[in-house]
N, C-alpha and C. Protein backbone atom coordinates (compact mmCIF):
# COMPACT_ATOMS: atom_id res chain seq x y z
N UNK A 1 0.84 -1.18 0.00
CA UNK A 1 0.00 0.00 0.00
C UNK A 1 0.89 1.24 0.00
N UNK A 2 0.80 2.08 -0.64
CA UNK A 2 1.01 3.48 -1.20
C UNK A 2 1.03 4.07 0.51
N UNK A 3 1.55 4.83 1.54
CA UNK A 3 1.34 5.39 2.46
C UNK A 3 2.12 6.95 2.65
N UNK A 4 1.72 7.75 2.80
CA UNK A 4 2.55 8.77 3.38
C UNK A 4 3.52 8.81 4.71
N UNK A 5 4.96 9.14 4.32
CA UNK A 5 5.68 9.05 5.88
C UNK A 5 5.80 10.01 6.85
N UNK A 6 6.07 10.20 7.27
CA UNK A 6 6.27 11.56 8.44
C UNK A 6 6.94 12.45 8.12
N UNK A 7 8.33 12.25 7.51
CA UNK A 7 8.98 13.37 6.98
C UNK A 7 9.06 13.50 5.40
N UNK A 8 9.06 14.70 5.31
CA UNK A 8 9.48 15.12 3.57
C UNK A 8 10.85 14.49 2.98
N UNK A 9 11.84 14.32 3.21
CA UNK A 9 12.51 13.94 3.12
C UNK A 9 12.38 11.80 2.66
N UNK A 10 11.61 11.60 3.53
CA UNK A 10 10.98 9.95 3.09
C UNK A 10 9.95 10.12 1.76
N UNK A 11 9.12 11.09 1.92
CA UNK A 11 8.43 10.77 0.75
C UNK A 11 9.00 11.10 -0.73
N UNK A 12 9.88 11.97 -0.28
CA UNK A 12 10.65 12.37 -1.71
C UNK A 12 11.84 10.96 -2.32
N UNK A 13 12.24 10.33 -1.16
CA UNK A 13 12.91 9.07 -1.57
C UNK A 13 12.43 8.06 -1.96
N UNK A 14 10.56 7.92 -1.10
CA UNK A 14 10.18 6.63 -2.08
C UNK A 14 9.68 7.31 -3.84
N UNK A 15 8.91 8.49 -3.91
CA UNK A 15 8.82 9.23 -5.28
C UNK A 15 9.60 9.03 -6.07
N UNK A 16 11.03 9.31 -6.15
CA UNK A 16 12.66 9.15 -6.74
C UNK A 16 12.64 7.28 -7.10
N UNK A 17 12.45 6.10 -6.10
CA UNK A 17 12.77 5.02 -5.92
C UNK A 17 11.48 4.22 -6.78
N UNK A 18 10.22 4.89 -6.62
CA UNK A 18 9.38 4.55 -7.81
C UNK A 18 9.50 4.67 -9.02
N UNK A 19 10.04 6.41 -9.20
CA UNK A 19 10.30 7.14 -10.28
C UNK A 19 11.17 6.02 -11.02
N UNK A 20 12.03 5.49 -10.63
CA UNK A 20 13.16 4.61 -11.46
C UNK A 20 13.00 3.25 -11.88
N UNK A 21 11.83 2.28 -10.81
CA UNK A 21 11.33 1.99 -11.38
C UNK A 21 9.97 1.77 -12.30
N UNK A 22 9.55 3.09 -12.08
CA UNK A 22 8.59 3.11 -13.34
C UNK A 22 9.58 3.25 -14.58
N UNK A 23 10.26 3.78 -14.80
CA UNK A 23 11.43 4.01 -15.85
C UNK A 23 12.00 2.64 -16.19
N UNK A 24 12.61 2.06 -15.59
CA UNK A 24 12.83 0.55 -15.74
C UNK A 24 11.70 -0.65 -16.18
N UNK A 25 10.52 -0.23 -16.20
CA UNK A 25 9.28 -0.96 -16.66
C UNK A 25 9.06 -0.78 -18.43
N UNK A 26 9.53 0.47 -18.39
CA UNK A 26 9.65 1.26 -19.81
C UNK A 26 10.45 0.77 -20.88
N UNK A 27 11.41 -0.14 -20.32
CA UNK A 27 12.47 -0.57 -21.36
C UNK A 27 11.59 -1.39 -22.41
N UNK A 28 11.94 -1.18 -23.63
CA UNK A 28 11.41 -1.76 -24.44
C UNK A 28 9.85 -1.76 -24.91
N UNK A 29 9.69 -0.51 -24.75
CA UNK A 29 8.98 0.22 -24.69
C UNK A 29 7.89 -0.43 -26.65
N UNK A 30 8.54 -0.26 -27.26
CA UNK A 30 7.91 -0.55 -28.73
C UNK A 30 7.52 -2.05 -29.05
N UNK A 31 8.01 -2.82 -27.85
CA UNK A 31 8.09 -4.52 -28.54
C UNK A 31 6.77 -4.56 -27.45
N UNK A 32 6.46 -3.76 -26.15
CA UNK A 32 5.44 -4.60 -25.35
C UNK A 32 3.81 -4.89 -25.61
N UNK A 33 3.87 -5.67 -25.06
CA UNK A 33 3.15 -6.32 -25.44
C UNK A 33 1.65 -5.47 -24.41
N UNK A 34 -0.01 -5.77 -24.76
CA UNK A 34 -0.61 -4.95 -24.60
C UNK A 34 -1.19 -5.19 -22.85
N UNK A 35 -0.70 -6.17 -21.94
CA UNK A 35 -0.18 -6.53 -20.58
C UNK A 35 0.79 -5.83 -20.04
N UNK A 36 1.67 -5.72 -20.60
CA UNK A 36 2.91 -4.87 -20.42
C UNK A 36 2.77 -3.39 -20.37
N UNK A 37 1.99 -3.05 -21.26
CA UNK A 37 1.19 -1.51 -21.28
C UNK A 37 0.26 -1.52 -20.39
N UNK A 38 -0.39 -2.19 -20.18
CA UNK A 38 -1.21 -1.96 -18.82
C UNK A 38 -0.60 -1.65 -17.56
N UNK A 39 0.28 -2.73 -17.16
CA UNK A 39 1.46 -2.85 -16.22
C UNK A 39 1.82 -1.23 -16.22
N UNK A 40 2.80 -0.79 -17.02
CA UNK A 40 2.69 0.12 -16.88
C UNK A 40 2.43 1.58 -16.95
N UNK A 41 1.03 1.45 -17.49
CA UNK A 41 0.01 2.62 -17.12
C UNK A 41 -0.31 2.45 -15.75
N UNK A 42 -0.59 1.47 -15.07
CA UNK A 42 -0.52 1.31 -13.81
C UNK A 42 0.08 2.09 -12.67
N UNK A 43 1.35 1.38 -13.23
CA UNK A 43 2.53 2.28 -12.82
C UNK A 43 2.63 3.70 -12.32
N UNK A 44 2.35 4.54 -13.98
CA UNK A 44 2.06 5.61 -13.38
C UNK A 44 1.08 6.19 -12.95
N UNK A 45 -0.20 5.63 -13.03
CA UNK A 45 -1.10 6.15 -12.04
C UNK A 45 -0.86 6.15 -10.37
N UNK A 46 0.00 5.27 -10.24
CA UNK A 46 1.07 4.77 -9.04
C UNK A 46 1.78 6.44 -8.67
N UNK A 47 2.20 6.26 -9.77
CA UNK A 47 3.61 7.67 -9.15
C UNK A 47 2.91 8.93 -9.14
N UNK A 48 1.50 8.88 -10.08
CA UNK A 48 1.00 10.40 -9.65
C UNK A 48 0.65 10.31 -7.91
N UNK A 49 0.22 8.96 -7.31
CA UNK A 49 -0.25 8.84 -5.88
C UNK A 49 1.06 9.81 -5.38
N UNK A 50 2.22 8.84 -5.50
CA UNK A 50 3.79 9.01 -5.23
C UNK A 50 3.73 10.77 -4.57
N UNK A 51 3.77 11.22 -5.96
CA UNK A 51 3.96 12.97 -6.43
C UNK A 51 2.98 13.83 -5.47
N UNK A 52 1.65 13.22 -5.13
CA UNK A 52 0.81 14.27 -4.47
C UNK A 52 1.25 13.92 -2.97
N UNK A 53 1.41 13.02 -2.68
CA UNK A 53 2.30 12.63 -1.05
C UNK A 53 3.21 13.41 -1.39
N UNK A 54 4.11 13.41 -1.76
CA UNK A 54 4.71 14.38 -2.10
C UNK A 54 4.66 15.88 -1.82
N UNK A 55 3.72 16.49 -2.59
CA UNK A 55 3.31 17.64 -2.80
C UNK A 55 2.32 18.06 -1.20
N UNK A 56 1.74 16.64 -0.98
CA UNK A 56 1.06 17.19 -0.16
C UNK A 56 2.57 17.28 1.67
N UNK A 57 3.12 16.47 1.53
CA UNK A 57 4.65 16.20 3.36
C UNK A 57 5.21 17.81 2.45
N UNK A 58 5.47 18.19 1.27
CA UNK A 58 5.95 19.40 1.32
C UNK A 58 5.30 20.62 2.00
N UNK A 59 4.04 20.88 1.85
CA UNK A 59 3.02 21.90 2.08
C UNK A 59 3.27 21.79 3.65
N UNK A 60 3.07 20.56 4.21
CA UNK A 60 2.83 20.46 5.60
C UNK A 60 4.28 20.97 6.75
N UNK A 61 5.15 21.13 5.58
CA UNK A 61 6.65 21.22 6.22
C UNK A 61 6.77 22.64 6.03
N UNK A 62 6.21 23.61 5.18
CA UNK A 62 6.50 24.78 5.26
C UNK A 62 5.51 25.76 5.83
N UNK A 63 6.46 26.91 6.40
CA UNK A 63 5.51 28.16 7.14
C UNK A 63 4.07 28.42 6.52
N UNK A 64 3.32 28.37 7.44
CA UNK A 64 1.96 28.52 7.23
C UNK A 64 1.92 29.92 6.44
N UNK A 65 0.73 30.04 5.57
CA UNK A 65 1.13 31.41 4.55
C UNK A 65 2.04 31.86 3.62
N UNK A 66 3.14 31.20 3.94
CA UNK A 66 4.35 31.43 2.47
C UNK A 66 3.55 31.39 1.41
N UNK A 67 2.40 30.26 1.07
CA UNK A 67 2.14 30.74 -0.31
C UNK A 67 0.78 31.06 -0.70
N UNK A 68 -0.29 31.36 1.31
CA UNK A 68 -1.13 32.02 0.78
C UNK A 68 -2.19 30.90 0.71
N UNK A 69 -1.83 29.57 1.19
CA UNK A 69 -3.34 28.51 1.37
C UNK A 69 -2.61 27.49 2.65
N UNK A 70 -3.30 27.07 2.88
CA UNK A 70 -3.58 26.00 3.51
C UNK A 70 -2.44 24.81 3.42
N UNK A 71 -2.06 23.83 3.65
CA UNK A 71 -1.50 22.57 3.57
C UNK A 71 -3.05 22.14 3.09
N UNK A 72 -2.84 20.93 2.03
CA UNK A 72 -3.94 20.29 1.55
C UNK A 72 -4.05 18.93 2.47
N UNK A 73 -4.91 18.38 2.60
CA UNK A 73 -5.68 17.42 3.04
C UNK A 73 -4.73 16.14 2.37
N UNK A 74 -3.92 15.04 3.25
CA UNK A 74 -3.98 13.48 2.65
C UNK A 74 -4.66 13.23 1.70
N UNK A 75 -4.65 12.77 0.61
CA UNK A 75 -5.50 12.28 -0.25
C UNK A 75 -5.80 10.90 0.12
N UNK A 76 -6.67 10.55 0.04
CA UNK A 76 -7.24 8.91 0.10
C UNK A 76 -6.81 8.06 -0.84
N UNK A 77 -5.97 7.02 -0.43
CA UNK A 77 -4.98 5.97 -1.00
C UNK A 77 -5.84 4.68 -1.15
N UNK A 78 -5.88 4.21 -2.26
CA UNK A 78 -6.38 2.88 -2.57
C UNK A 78 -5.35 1.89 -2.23
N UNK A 79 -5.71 0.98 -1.92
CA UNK A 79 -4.94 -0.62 -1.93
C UNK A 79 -4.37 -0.52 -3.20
N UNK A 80 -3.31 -0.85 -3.36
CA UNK A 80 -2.45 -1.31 -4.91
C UNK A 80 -1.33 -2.13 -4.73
N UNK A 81 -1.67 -3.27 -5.26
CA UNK A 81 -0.82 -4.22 -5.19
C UNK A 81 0.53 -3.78 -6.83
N UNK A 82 1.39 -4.00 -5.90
CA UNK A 82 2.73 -3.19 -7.01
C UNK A 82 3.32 -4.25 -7.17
């Protein structure tokens, strides 16, 4: 399961550690087969989760008001078997 960690610093390392292998899923990109494209479209519907954990341990780590909203809300994480 996809989870958010406590510090910014963790979520930006699993983001990066997905990021590479979603990239590594990619090889061979023209021969795959239409399983393989699923796989990984998957994927990155995966790393957008990744990116808004992300976006969201950044917001929560900086001075309230710097940019004028709120820290956003956790987003609600589905089960995903990876």
């Amino acid at each position: 399961m996809i989870e958010k960690k406590e510090l910014l610093s963790e979520n930006l390392k699993d983001f990066m550690d997905y990021s590479i292998e979603v990239l590594k899923s990619m090889d061979g990109t023209p021969e795959h087969t239409p399983e393989e494209q699923e796989l990984v479209n998957a994927k990155i519907q995966n790393l957008k989760i990744y990116l808004k954990l992300l976006e969201v341990s950044y917001n929560e780590n900086t001075p309230q008001g710097s940019i004028g909203k709120a820290p956003a809300e956790t987003p609600a994480i589905p089960d995903i078997v990876i």
